[in-house]
Structures are given as structure tokens and as C-alpha cells.
PDB file of N, CA and C in Angstrom:
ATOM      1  N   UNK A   1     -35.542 -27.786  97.448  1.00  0.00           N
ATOM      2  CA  UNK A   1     -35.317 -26.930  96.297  1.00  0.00           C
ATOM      3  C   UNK A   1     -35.865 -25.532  96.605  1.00  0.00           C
ATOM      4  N   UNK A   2     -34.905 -24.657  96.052  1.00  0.00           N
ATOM      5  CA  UNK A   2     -35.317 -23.320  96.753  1.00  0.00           C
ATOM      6  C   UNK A   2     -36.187 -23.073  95.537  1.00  0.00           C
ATOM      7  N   UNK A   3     -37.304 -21.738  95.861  1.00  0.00           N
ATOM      8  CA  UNK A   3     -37.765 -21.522  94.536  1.00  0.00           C
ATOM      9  C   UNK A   3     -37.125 -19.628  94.507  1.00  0.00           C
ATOM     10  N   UNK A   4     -36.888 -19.558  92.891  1.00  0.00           N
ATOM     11  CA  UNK A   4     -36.077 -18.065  92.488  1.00  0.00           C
ATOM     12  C   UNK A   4     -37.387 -17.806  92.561  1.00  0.00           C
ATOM     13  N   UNK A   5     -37.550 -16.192  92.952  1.00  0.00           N
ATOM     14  CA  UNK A   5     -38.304 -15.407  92.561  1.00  0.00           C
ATOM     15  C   UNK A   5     -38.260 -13.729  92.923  1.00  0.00           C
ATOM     16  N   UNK A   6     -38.669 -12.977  92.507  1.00  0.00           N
ATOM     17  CA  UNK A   6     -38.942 -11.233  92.465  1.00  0.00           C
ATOM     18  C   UNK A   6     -40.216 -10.923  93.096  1.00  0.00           C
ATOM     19  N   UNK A   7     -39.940  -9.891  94.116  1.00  0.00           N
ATOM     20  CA  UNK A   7     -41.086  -9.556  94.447  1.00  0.00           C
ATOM     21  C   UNK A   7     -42.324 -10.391  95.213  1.00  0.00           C
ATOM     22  N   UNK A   8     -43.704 -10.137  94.723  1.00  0.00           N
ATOM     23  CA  UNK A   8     -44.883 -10.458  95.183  1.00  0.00           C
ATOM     24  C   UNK A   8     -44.860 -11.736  94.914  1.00  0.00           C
ATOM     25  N   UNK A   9     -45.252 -12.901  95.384  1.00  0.00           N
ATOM     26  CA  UNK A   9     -45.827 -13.989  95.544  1.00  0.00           C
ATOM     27  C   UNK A   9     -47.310 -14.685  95.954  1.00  0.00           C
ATOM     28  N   UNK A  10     -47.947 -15.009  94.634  1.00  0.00           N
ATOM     29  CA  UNK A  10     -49.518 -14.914  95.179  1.00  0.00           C
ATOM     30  C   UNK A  10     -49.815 -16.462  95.360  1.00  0.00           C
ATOM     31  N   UNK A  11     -50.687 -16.328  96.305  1.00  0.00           N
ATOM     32  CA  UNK A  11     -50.820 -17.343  96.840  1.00  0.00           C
ATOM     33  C   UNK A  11     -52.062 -17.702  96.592  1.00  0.00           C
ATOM     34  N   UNK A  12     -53.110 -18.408  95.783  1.00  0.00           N
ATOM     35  CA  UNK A  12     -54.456 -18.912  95.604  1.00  0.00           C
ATOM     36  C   UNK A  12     -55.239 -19.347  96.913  1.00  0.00           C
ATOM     37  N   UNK A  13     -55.874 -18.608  97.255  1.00  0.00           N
ATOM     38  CA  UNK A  13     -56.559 -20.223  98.227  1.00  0.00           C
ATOM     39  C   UNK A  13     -58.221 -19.778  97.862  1.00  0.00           C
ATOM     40  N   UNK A  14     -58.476 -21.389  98.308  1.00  0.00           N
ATOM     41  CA  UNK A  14     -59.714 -21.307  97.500  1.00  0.00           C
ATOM     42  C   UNK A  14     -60.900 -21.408  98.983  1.00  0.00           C
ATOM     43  N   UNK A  15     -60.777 -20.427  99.755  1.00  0.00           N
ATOM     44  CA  UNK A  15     -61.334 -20.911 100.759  1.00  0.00           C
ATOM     45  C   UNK A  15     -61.099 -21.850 101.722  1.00  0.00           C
ATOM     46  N   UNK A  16     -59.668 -22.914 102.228  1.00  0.00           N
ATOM     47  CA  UNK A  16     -59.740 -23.319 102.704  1.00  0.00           C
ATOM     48  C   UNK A  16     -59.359 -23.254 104.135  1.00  0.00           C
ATOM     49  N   UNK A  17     -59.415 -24.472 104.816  1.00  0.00           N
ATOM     50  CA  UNK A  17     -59.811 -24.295 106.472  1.00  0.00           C
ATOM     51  C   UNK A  17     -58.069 -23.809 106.593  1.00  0.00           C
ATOM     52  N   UNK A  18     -57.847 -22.697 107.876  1.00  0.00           N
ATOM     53  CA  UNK A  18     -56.749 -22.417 108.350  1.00  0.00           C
ATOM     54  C   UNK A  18     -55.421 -23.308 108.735  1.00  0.00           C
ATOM     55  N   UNK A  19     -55.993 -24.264 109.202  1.00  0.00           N
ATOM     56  CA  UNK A  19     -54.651 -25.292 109.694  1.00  0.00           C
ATOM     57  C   UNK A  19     -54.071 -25.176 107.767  1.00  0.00           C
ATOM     58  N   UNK A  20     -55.183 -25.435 106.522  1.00  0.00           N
ATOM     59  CA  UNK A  20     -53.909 -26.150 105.775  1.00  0.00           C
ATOM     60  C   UNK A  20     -53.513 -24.454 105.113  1.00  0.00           C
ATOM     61  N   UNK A  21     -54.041 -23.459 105.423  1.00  0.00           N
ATOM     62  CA  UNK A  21     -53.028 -22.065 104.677  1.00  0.00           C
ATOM     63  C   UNK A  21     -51.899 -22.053 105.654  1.00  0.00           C
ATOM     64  N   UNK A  22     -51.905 -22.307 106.844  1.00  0.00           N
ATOM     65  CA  UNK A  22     -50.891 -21.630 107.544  1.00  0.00           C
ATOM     66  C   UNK A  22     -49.513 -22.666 107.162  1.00  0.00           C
ATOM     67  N   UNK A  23     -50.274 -23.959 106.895  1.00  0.00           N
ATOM     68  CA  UNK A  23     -48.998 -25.389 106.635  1.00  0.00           C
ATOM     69  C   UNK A  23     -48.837 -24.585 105.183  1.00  0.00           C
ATOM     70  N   UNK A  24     -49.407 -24.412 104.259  1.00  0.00           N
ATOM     71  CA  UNK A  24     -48.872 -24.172 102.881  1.00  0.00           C
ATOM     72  C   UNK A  24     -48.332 -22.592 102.698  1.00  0.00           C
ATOM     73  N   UNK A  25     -48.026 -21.916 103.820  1.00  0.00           N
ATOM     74  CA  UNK A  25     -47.405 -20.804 103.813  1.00  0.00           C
ATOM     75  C   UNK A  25     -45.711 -20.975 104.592  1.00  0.00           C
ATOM     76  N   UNK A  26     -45.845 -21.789 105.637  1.00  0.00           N
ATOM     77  CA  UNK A  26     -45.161 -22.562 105.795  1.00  0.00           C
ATOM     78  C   UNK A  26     -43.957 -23.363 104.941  1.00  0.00           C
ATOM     79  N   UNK A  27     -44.794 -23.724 104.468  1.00  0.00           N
ATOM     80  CA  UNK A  27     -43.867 -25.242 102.883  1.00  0.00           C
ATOM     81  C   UNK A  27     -43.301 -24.108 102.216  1.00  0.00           C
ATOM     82  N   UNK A  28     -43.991 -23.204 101.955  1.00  0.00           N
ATOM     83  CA  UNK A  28     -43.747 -22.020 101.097  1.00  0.00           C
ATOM     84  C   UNK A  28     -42.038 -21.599 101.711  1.00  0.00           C
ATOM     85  N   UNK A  29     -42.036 -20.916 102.772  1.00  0.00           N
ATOM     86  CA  UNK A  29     -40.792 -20.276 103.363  1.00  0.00           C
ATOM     87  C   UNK A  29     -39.694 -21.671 103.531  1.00  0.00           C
ATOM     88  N   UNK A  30     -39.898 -23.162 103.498  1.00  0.00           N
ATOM     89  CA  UNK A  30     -38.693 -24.211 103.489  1.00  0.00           C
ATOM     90  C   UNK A  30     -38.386 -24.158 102.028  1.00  0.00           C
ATOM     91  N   UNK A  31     -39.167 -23.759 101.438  1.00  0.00           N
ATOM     92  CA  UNK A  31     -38.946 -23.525  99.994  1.00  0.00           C
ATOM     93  C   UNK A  31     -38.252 -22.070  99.638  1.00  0.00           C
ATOM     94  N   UNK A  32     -37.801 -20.980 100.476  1.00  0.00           N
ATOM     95  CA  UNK A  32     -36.928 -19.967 100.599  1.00  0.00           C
ATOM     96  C   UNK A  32     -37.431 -18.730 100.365  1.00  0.00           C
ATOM     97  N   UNK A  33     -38.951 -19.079 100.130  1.00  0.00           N
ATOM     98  CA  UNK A  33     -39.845 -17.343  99.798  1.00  0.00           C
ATOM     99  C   UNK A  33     -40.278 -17.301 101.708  1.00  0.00           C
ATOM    100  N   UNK A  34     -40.118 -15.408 101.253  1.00  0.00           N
ATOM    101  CA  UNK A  34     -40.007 -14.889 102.534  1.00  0.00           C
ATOM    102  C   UNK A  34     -41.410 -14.700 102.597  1.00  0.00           C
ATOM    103  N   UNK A  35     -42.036 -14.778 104.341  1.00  0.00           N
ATOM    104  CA  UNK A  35     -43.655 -14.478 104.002  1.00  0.00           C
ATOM    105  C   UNK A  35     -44.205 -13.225 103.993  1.00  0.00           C
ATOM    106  N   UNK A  36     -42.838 -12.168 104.149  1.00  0.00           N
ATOM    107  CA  UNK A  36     -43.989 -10.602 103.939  1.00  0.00           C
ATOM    108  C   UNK A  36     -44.231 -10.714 102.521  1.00  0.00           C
ATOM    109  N   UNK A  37     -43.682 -11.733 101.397  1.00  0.00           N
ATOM    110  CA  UNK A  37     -43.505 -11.237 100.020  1.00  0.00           C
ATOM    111  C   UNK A  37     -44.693 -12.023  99.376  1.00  0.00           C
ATOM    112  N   UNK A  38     -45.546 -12.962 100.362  1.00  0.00           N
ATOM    113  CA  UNK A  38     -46.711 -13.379 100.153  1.00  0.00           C
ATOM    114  C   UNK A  38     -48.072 -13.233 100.728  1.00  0.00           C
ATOM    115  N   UNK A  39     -48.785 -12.715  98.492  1.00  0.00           N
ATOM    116  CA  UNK A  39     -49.883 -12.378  99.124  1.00  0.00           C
ATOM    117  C   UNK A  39     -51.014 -13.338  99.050  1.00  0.00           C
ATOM    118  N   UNK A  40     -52.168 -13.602  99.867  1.00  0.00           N
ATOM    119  CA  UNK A  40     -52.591 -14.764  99.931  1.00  0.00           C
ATOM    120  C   UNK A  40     -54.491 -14.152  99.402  1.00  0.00           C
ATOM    121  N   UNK A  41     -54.775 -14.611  98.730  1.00  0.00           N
ATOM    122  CA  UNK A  41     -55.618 -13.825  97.566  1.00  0.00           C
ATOM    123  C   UNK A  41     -56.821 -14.883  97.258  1.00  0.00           C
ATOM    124  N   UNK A  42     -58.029 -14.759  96.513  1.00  0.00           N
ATOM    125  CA  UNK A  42     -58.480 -15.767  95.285  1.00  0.00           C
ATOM    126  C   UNK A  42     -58.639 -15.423  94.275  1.00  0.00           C
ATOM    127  N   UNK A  43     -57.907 -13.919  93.628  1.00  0.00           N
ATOM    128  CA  UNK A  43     -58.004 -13.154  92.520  1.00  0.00           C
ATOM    129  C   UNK A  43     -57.300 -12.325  92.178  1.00  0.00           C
ATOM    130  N   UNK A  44     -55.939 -13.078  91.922  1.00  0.00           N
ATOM    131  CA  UNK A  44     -54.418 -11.689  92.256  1.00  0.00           C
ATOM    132  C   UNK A  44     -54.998 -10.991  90.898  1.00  0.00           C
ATOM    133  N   UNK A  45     -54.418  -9.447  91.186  1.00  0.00           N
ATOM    134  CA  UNK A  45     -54.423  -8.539  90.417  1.00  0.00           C
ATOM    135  C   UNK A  45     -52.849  -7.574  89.908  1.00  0.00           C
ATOM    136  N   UNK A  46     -52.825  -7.285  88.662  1.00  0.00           N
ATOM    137  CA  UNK A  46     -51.889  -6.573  88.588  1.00  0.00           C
ATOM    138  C   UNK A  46     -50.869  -7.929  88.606  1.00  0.00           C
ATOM    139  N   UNK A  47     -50.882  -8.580  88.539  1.00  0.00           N
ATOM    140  CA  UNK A  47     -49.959  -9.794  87.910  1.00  0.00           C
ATOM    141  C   UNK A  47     -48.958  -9.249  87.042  1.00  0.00           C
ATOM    142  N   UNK A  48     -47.488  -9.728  87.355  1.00  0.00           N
ATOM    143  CA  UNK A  48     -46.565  -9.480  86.021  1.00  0.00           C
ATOM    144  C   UNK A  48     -45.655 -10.764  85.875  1.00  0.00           C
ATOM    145  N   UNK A  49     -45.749 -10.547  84.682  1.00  0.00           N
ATOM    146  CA  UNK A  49     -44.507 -11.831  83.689  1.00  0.00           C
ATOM    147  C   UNK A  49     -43.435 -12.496  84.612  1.00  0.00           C
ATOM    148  N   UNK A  50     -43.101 -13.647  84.917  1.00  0.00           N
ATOM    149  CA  UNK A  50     -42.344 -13.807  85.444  1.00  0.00           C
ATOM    150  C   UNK A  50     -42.517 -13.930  87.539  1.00  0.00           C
ATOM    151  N   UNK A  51     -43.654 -13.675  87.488  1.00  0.00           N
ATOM    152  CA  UNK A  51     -44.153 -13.348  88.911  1.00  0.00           C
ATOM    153  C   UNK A  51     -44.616 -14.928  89.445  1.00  0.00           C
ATOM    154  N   UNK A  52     -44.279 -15.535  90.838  1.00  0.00           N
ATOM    155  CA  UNK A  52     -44.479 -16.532  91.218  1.00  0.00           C
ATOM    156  C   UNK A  52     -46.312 -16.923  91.554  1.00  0.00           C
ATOM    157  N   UNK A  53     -46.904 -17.927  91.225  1.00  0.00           N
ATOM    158  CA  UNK A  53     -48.348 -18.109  91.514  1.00  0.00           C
ATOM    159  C   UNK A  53     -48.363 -19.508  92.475  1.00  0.00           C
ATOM    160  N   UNK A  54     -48.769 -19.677  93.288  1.00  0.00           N
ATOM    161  CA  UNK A  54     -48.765 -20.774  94.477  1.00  0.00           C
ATOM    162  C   UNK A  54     -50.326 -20.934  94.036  1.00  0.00           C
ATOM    163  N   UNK A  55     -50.790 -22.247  93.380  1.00  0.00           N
ATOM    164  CA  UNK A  55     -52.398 -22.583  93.996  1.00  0.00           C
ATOM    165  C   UNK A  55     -52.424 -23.339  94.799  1.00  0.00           C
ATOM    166  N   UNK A  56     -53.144 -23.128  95.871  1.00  0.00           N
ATOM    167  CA  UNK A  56     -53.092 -23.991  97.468  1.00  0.00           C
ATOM    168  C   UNK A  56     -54.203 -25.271  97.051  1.00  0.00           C
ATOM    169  N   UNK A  57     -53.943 -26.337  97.435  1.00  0.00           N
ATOM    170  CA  UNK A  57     -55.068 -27.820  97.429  1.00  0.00           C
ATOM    171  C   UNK A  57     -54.545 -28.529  98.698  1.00  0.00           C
ATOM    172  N   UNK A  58     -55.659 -28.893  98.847  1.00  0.00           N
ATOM    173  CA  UNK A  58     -55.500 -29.832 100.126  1.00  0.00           C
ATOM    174  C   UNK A  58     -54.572 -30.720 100.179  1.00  0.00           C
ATOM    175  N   UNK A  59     -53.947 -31.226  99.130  1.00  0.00           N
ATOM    176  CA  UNK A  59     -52.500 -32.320  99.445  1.00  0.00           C
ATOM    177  C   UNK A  59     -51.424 -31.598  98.706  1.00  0.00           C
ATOM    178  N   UNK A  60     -51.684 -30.675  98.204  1.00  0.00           N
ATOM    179  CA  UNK A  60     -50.467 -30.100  97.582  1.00  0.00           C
ATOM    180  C   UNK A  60     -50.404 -28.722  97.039  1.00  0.00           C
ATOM    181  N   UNK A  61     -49.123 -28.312  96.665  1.00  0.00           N
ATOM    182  CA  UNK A  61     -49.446 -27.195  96.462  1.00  0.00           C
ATOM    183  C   UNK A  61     -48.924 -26.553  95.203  1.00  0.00           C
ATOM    184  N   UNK A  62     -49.602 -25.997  93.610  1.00  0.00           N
ATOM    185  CA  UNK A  62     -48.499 -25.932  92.509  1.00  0.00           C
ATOM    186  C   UNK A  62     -47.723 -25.062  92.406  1.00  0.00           C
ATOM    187  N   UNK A  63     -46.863 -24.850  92.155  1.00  0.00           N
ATOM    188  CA  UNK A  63     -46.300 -23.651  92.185  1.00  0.00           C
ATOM    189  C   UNK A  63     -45.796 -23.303  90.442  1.00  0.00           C
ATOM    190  N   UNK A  64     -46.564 -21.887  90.288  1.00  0.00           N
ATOM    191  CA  UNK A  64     -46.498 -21.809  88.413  1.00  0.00           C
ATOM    192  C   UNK A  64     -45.372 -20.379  88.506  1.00  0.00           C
ATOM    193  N   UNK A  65     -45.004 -20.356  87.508  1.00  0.00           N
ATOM    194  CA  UNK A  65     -44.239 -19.048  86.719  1.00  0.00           C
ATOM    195  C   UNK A  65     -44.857 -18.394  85.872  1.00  0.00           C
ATOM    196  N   UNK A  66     -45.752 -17.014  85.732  1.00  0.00           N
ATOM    197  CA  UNK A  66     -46.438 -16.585  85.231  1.00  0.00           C
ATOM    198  C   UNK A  66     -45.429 -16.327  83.505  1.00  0.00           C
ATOM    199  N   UNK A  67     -45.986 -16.851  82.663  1.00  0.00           N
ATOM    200  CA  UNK A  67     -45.247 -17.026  81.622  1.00  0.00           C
ATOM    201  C   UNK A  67     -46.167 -15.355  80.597  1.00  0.00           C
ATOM    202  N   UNK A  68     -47.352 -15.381  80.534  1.00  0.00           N
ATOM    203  CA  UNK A  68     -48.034 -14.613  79.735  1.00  0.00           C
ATOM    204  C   UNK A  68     -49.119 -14.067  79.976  1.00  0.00           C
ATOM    205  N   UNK A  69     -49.638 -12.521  80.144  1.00  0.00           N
ATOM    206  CA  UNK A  69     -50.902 -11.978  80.525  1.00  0.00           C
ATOM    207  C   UNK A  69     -51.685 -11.770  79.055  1.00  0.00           C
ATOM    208  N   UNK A  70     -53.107 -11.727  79.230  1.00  0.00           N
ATOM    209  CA  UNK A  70     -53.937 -11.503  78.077  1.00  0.00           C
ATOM    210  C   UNK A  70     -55.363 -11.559  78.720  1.00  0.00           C
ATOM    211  N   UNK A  71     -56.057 -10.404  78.699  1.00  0.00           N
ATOM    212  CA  UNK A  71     -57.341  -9.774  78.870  1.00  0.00           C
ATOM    213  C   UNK A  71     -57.151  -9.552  80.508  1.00  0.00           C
ATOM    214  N   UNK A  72     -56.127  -9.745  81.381  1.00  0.00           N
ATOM    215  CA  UNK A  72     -56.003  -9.519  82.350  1.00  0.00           C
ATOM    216  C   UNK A  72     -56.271 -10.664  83.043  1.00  0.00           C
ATOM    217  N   UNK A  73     -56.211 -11.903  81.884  1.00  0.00           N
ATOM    218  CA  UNK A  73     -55.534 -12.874  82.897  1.00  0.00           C
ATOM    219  C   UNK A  73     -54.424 -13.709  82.952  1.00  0.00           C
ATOM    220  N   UNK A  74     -53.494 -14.574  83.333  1.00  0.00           N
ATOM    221  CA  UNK A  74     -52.674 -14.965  83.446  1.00  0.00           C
ATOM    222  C   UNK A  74     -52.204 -16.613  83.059  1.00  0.00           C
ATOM    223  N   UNK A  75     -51.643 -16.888  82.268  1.00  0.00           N
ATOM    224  CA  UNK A  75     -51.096 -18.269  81.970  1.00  0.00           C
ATOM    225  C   UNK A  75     -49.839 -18.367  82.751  1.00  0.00           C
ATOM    226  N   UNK A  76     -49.911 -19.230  83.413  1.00  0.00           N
ATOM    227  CA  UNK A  76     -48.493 -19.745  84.133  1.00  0.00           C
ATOM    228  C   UNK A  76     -48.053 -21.503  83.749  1.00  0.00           C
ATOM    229  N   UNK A  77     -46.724 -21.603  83.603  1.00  0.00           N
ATOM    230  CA  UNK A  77     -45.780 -22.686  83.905  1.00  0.00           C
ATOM    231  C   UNK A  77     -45.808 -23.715  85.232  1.00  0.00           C
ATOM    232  N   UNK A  78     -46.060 -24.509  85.097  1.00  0.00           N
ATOM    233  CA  UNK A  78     -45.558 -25.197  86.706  1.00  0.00           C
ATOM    234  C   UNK A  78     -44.207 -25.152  86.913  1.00  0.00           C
ATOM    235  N   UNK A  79     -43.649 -24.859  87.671  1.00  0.00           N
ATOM    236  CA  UNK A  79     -42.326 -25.119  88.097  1.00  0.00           C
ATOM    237  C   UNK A  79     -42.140 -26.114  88.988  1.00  0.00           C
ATOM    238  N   UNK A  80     -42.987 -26.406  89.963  1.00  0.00           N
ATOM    239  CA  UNK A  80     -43.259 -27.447  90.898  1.00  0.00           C
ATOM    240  C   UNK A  80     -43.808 -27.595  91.609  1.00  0.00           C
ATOM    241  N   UNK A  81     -44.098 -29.526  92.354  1.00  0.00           N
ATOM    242  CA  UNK A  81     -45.463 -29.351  92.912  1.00  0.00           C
ATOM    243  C   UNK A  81     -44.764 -29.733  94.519  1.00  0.00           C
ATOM    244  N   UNK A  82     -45.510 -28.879  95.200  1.00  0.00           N
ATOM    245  CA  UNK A  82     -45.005 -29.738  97.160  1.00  0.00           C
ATOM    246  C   UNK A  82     -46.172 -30.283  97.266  1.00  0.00           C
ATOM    247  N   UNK A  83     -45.476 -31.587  97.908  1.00  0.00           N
ATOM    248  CA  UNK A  83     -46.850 -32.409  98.593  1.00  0.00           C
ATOM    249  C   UNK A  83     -47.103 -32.276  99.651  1.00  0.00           C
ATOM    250  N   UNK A  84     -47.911 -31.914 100.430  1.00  0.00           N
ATOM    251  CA  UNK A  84     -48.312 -31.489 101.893  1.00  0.00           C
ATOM    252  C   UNK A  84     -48.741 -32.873 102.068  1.00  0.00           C
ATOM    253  N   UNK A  85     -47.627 -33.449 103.635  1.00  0.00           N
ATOM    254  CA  UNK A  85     -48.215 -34.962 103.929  1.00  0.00           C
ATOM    255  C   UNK A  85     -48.657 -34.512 105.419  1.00  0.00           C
ATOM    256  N   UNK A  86     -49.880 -35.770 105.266  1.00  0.00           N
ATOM    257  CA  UNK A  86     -50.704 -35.735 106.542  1.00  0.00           C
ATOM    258  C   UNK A  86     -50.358 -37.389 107.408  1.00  0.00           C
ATOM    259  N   UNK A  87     -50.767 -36.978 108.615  1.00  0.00           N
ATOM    260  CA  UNK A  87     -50.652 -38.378 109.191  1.00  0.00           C
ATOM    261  C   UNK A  87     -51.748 -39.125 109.419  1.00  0.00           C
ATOM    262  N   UNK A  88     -51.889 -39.996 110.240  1.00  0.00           N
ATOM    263  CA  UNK A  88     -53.104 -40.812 110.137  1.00  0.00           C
ATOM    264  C   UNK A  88     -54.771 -40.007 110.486  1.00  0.00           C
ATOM    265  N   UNK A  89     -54.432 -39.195 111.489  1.00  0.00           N
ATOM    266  CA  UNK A  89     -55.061 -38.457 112.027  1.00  0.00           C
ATOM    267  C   UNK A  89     -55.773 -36.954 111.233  1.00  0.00           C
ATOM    268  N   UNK A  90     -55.183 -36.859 110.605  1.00  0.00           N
ATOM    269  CA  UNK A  90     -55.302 -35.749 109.390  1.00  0.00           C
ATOM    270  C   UNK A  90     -54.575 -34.346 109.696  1.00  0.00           C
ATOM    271  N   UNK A  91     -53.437 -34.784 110.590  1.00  0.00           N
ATOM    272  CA  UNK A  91     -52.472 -33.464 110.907  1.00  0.00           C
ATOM    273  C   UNK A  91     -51.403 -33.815 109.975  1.00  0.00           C
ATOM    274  N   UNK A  92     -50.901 -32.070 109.495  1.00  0.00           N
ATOM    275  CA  UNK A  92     -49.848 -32.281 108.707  1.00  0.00           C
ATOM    276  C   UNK A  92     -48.348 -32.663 109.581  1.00  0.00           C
ATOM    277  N   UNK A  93     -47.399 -33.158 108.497  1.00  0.00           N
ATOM    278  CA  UNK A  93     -46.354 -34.028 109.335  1.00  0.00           C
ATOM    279  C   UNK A  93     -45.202 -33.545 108.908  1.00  0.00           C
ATOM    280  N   UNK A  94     -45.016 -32.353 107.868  1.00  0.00           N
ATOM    281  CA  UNK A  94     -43.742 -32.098 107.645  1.00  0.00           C
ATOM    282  C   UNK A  94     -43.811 -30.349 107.349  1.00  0.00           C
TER     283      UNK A  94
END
């Protein structure tokens, strides 16, 4: 499933180890967002309506639709979740 979107694409990460940003930037582009159009952040700013939000987790990844700003922060929609699968070993597999 492709995901629609405009513009900037922020990407949450909460600190984690490199192998899983580069896999969830990755999942990101089979999913049809281009990667100059993602920014990879733990405090996007300047957020607008309608703007794509990726929070990165270790097995998955949500992907919201910023529905509404207020005090400068942001409520988003899920639109959908990718599951980042690992193999026995703890490398990702897809």
C-alpha cells in the first residue's frame, strides 16, 4: 500500500540503534515516500494539517495523518501500521 502524501515527512525516532532507522526508512520508500522528503527528528516542528508523522518502534512502525495542531502540538490519525519482521537472529528480513 502506497502511502499519499505532500511534502515533509517526519519521522520520530526515539533514539534508536541504526540498523532499525535505516530498515524503517527503508519500509518507508516500499511504501512510495521518497527519502529526501524525510525528516528524521524527535521533535518535528512547524508541523502542518494533513502532513505525514512516521513513529519508529522496534517492531513496527505507525504511520499517523496529522489531523489537528493546538499549542504547537499535534494530534494525528493512524493511517497504518508496518511491521518490521526480524529473523531468528535479530536481523531484519523484509
Amino acid at each position: 500500500m502506497k502511502i499519499e502524501y505532500e511534502g515533509t515527512v517526519w519521522a520520530i525516532d526515539h533514539k534508536y540503534p541504526k540498523p532499525l532507522i535505516d530498515h524503517s526508512l527503508h519500509k518507508l520508500e516500499q511504501h512510495g515516500i521518497d527519502r529526501k522528503d524525510i525528516v528524521l527528528t524527535d521533535a518535528p516542528s512547524n508541523v502542518k494539517v494533513g502532513a505525514i508523522v512516521v513513529d519508529i518502534w522496534p517492531y513496527h512502525l505507525d504511520v499517523g495523518r496529522v489531523r489537528t495542531i493546538r499549542n504547537e502540538s499535534f494530534i494525528s490519525g493512524t493511517v497504518m501500521t508496518i511491521e518490521l519482521k526480524l529473523d531468528d537472529e535479530g536481523n531484519y528480513t523484509d
